[in-house]
PDB file of N, CA and C in Angstrom:
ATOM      1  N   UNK A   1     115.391 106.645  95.749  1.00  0.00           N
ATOM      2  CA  UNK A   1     115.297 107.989  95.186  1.00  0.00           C
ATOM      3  C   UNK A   1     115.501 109.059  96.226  1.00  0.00           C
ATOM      4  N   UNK A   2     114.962 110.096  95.729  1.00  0.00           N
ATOM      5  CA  UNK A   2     115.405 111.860  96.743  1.00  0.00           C
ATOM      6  C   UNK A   2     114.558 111.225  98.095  1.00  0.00           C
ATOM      7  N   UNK A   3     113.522 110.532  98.665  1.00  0.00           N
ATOM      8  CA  UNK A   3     112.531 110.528  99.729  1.00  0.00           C
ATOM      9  C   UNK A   3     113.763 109.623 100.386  1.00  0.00           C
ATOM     10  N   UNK A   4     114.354 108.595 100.558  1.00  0.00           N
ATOM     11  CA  UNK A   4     115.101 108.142 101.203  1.00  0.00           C
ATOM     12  C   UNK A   4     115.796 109.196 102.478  1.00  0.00           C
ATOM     13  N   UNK A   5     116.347 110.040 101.606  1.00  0.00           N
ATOM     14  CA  UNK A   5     117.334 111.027 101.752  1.00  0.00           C
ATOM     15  C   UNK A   5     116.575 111.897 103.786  1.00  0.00           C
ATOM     16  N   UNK A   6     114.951 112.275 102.915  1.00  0.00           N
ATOM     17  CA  UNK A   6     114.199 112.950 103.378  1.00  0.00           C
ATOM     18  C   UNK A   6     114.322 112.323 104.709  1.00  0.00           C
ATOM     19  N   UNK A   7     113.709 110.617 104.432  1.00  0.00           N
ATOM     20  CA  UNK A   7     113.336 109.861 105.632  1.00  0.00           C
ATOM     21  C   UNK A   7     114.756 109.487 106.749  1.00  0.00           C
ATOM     22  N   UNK A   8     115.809 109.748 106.422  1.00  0.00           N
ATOM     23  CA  UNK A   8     116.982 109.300 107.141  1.00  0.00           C
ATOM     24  C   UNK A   8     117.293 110.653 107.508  1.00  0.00           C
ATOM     25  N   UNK A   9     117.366 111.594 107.253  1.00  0.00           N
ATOM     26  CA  UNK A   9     117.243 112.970 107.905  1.00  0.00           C
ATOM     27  C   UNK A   9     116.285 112.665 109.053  1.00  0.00           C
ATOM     28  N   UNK A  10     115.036 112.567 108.903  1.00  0.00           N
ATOM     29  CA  UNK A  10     113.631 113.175 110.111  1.00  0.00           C
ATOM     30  C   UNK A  10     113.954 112.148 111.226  1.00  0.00           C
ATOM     31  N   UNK A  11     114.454 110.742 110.845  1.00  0.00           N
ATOM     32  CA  UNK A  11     115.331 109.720 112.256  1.00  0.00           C
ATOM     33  C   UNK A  11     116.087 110.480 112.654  1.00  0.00           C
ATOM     34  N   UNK A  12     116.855 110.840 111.538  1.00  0.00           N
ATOM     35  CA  UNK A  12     118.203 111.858 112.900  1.00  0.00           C
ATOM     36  C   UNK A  12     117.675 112.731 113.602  1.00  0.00           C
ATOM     37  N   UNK A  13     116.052 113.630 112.683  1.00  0.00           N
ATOM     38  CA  UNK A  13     115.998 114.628 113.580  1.00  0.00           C
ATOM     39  C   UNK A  13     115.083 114.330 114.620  1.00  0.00           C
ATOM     40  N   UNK A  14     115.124 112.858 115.203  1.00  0.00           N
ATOM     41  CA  UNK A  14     113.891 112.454 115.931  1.00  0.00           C
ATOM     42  C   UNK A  14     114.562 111.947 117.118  1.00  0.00           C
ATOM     43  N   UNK A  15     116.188 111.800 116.859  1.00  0.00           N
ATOM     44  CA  UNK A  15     116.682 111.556 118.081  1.00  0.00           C
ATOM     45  C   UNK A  15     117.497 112.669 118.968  1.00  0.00           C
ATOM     46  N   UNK A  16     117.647 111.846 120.382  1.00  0.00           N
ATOM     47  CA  UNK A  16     117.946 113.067 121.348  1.00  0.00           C
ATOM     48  C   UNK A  16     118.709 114.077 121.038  1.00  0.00           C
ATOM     49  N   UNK A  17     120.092 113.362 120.468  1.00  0.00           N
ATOM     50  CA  UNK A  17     121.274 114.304 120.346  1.00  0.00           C
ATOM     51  C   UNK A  17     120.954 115.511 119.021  1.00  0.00           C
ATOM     52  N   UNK A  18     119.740 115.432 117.993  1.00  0.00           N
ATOM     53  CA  UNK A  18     119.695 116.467 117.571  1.00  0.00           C
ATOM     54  C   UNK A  18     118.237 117.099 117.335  1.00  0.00           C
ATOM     55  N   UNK A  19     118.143 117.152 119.198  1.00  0.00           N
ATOM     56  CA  UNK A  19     117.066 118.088 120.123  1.00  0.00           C
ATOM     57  C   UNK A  19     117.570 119.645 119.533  1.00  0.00           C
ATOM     58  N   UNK A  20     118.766 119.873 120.138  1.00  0.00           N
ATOM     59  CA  UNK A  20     119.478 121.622 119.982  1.00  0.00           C
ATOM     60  C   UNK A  20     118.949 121.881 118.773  1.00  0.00           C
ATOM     61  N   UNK A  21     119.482 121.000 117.412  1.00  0.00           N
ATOM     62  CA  UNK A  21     119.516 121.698 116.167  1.00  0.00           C
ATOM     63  C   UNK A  21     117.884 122.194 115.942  1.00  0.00           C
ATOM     64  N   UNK A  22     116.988 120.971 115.954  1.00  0.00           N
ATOM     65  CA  UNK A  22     115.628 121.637 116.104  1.00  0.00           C
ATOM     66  C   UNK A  22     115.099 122.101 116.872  1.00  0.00           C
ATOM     67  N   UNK A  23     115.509 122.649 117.511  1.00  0.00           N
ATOM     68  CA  UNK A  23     114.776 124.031 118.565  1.00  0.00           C
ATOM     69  C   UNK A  23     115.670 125.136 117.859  1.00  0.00           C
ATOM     70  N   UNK A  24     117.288 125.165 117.527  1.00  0.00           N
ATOM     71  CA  UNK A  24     117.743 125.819 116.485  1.00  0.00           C
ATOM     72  C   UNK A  24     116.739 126.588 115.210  1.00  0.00           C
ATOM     73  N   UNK A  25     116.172 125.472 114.521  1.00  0.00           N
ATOM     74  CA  UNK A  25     115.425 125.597 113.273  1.00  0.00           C
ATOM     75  C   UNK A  25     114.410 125.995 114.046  1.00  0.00           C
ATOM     76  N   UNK A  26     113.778 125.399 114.766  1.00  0.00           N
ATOM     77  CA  UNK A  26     112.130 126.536 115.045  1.00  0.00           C
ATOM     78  C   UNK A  26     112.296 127.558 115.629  1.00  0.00           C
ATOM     79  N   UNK A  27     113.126 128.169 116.327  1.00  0.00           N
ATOM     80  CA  UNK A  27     113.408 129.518 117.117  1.00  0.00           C
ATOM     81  C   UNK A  27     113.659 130.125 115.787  1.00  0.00           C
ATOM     82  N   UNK A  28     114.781 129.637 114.480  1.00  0.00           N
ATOM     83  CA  UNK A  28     114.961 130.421 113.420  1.00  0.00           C
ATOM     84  C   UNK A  28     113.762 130.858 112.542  1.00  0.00           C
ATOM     85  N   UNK A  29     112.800 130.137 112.759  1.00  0.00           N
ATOM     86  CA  UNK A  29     111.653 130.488 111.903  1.00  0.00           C
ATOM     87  C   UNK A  29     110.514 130.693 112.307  1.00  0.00           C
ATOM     88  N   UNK A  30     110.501 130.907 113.853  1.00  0.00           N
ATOM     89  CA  UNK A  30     109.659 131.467 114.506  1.00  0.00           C
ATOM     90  C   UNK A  30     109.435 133.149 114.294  1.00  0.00           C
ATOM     91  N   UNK A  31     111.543 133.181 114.552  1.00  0.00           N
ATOM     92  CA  UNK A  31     111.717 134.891 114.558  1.00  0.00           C
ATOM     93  C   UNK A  31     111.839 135.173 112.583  1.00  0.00           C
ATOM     94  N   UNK A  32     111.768 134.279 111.958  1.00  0.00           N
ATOM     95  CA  UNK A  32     112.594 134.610 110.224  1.00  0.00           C
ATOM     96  C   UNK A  32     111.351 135.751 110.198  1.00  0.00           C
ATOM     97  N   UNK A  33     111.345 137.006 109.565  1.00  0.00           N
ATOM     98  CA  UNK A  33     110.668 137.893 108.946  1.00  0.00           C
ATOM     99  C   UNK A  33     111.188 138.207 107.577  1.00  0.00           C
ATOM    100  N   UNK A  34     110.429 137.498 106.386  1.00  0.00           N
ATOM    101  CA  UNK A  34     110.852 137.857 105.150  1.00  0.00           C
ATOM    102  C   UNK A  34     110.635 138.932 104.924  1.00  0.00           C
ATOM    103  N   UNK A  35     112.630 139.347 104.419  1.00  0.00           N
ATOM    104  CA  UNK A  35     112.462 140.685 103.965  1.00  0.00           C
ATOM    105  C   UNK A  35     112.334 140.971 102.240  1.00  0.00           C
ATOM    106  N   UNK A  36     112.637 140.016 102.224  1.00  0.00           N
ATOM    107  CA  UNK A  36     113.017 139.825 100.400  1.00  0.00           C
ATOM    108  C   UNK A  36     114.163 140.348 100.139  1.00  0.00           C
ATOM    109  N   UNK A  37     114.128 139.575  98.720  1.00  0.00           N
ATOM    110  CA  UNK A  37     115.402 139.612  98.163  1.00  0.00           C
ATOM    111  C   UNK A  37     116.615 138.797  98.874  1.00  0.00           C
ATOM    112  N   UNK A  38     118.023 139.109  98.686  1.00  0.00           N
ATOM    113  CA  UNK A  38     119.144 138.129  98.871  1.00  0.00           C
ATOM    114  C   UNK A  38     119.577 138.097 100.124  1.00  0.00           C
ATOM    115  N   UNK A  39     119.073 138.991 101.120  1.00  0.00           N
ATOM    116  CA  UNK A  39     119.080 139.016 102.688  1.00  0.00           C
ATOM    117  C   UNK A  39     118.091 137.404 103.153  1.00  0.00           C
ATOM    118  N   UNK A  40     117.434 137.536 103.072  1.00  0.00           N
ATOM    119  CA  UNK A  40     116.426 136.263 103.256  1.00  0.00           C
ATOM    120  C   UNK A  40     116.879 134.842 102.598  1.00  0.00           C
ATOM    121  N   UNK A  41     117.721 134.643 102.041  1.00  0.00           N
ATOM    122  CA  UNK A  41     118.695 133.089 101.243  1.00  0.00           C
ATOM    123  C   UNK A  41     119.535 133.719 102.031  1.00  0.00           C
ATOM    124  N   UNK A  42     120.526 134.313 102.609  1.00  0.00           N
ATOM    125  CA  UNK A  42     121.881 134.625 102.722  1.00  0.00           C
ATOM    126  C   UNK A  42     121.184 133.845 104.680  1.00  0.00           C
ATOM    127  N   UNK A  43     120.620 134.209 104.743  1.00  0.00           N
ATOM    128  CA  UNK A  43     120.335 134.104 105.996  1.00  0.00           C
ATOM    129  C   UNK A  43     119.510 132.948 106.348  1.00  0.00           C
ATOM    130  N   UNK A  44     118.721 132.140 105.787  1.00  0.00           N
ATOM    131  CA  UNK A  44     118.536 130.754 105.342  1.00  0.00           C
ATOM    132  C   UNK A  44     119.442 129.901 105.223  1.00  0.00           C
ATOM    133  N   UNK A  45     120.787 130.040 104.518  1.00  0.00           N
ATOM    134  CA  UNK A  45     122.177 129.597 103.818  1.00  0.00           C
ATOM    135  C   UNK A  45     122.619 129.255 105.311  1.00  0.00           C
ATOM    136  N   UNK A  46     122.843 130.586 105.942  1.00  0.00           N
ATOM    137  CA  UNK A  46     124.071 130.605 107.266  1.00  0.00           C
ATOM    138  C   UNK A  46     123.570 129.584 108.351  1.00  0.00           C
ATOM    139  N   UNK A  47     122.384 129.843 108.236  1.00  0.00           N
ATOM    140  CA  UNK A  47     121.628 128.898 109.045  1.00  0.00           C
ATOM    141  C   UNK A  47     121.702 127.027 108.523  1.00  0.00           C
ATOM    142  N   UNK A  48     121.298 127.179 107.951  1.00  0.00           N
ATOM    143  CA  UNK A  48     121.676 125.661 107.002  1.00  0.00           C
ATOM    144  C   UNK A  48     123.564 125.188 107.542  1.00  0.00           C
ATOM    145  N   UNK A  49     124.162 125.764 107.058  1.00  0.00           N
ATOM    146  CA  UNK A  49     125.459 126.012 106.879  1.00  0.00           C
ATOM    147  C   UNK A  49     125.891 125.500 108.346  1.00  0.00           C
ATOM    148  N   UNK A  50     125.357 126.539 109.537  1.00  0.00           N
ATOM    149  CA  UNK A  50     125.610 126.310 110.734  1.00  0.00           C
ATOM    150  C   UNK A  50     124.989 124.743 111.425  1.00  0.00           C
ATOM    151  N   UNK A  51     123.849 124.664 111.261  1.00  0.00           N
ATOM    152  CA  UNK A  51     123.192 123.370 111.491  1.00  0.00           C
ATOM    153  C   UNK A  51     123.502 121.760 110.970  1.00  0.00           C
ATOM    154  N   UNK A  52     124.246 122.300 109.703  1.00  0.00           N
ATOM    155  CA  UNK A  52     124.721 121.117 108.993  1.00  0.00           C
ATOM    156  C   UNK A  52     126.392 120.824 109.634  1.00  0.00           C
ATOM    157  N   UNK A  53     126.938 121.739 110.118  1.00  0.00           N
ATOM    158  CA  UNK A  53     128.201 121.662 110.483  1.00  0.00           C
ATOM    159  C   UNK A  53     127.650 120.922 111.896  1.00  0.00           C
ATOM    160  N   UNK A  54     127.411 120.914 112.855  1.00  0.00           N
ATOM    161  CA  UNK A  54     127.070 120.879 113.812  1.00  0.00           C
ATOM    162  C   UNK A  54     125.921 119.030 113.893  1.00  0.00           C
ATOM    163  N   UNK A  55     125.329 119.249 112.771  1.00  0.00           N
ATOM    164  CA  UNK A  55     124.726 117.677 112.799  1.00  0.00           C
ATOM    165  C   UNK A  55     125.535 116.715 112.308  1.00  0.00           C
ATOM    166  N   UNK A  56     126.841 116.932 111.408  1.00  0.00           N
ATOM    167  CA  UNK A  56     127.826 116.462 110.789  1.00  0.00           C
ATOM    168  C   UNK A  56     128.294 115.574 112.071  1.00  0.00           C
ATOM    169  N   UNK A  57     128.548 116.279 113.379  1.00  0.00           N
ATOM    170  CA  UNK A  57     129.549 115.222 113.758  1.00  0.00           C
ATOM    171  C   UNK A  57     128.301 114.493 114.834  1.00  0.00           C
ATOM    172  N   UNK A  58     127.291 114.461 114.496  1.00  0.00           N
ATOM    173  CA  UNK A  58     126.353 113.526 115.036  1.00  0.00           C
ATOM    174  C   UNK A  58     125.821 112.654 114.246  1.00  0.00           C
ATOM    175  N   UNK A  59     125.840 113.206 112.938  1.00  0.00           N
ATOM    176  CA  UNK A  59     125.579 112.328 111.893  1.00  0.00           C
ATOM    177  C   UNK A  59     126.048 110.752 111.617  1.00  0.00           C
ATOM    178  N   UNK A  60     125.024 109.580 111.952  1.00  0.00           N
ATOM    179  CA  UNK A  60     125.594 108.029 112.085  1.00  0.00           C
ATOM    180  C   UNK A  60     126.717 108.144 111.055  1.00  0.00           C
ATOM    181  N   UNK A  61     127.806 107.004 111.168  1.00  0.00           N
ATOM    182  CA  UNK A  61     128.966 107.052 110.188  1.00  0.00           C
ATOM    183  C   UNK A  61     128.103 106.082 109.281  1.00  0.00           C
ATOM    184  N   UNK A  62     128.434 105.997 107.915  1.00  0.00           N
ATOM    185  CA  UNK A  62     127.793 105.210 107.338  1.00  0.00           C
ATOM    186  C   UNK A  62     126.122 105.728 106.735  1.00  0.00           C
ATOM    187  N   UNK A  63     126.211 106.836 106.720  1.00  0.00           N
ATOM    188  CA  UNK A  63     124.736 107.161 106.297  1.00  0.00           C
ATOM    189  C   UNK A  63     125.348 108.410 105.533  1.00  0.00           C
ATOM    190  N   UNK A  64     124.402 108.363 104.203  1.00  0.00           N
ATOM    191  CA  UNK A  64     124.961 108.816 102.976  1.00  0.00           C
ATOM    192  C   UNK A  64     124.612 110.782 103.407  1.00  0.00           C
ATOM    193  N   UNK A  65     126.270 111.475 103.522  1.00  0.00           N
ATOM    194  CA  UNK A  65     126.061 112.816 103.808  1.00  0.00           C
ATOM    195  C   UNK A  65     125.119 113.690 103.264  1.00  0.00           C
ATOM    196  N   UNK A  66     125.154 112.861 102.026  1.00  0.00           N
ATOM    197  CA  UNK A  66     124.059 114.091 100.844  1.00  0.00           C
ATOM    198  C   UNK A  66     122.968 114.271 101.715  1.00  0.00           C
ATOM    199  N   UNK A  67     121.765 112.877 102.536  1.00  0.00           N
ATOM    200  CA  UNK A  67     120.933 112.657 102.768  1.00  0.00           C
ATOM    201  C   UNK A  67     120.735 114.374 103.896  1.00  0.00           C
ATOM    202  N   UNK A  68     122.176 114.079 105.003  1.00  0.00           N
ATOM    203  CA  UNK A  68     121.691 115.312 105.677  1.00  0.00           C
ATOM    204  C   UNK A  68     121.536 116.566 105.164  1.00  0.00           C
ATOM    205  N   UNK A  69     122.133 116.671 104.045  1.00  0.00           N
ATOM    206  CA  UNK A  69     122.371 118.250 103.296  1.00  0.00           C
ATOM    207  C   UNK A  69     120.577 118.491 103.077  1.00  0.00           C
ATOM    208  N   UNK A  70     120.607 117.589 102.077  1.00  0.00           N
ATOM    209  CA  UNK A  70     119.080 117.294 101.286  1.00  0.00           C
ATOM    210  C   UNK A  70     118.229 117.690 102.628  1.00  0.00           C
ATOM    211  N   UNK A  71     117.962 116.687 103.577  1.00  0.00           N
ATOM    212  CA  UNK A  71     117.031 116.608 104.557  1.00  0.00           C
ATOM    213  C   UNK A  71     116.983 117.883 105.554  1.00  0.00           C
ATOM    214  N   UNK A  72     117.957 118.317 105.529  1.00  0.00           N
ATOM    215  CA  UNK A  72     117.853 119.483 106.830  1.00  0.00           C
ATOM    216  C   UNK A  72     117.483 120.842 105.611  1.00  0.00           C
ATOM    217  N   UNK A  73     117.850 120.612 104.376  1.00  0.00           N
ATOM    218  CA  UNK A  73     117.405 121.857 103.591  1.00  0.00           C
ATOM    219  C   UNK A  73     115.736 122.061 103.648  1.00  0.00           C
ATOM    220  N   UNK A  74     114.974 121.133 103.172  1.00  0.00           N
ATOM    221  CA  UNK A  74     113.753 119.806 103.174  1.00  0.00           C
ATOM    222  C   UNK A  74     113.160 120.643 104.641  1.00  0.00           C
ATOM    223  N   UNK A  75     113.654 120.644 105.627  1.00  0.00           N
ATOM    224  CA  UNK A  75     113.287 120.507 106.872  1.00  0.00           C
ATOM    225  C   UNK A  75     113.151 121.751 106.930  1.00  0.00           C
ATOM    226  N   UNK A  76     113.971 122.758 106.869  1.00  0.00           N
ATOM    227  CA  UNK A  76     113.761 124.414 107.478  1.00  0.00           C
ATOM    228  C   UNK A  76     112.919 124.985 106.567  1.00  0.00           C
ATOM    229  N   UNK A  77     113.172 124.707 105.247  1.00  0.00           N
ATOM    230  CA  UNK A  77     112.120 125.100 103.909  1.00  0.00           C
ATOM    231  C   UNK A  77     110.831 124.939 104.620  1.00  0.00           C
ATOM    232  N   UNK A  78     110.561 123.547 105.046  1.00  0.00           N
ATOM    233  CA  UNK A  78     109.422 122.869 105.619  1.00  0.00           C
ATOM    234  C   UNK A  78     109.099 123.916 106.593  1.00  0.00           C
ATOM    235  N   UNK A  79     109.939 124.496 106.876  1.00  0.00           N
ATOM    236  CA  UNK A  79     109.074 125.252 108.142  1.00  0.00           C
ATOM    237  C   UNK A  79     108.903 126.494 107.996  1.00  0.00           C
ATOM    238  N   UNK A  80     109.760 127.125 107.016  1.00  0.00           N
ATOM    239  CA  UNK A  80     109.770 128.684 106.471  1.00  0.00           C
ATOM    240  C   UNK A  80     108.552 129.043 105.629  1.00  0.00           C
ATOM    241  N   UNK A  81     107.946 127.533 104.852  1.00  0.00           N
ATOM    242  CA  UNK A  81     106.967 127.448 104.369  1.00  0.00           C
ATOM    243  C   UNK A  81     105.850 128.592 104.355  1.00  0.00           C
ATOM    244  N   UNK A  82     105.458 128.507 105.623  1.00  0.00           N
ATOM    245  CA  UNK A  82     103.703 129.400 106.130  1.00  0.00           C
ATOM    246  C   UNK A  82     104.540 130.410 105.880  1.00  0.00           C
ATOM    247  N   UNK A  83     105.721 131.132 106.191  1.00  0.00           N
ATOM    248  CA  UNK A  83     106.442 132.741 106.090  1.00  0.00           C
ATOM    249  C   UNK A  83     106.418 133.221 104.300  1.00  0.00           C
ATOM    250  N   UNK A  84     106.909 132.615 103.661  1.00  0.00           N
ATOM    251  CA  UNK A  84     107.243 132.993 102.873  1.00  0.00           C
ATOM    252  C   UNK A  84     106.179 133.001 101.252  1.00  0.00           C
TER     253      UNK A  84
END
């Protein structure tokens, strides 16, 4: 089911090569200040967008893409959490 997805994301994000992206995501949501409204998704999005491009070509071959979409969405949500 969807938790698979979750759990093969947090391996990727547990190894070295995607150190950058999460210090990426916590610097992003260290500084995120919800402003509301469509500024705050637009800027969530770019971020996603950028991070997913970028874990793509680290991403094992053979491990189902959805999982990273799903999991890194999963993941910054996870952390935007306490903000929002």
């Amino acid at each position: 089911g969807g938790q698979a997805g979750g759990d093969l994301c947090g391996s990727f994000l547990s190894l070295a090569e995607a150190e950058p992206l999460v210090r990426r995501a916590l610097g992003f949501a260290e500084s995120f200040e919800p402003a509301g409204g469509s500024a705050d998704g637009e800027a969530v999005r770019a971020l996603l967008a950028s991070l997913e491009e970028e874990a793509a070509a680290l991403w094992p071959a053979g491990w189902p893409a959805a999982a990273l979409h799903e999991g890194l969405e999963r993941y910054v949500m996870g952390l935007l959490l306490p903000k929002v």
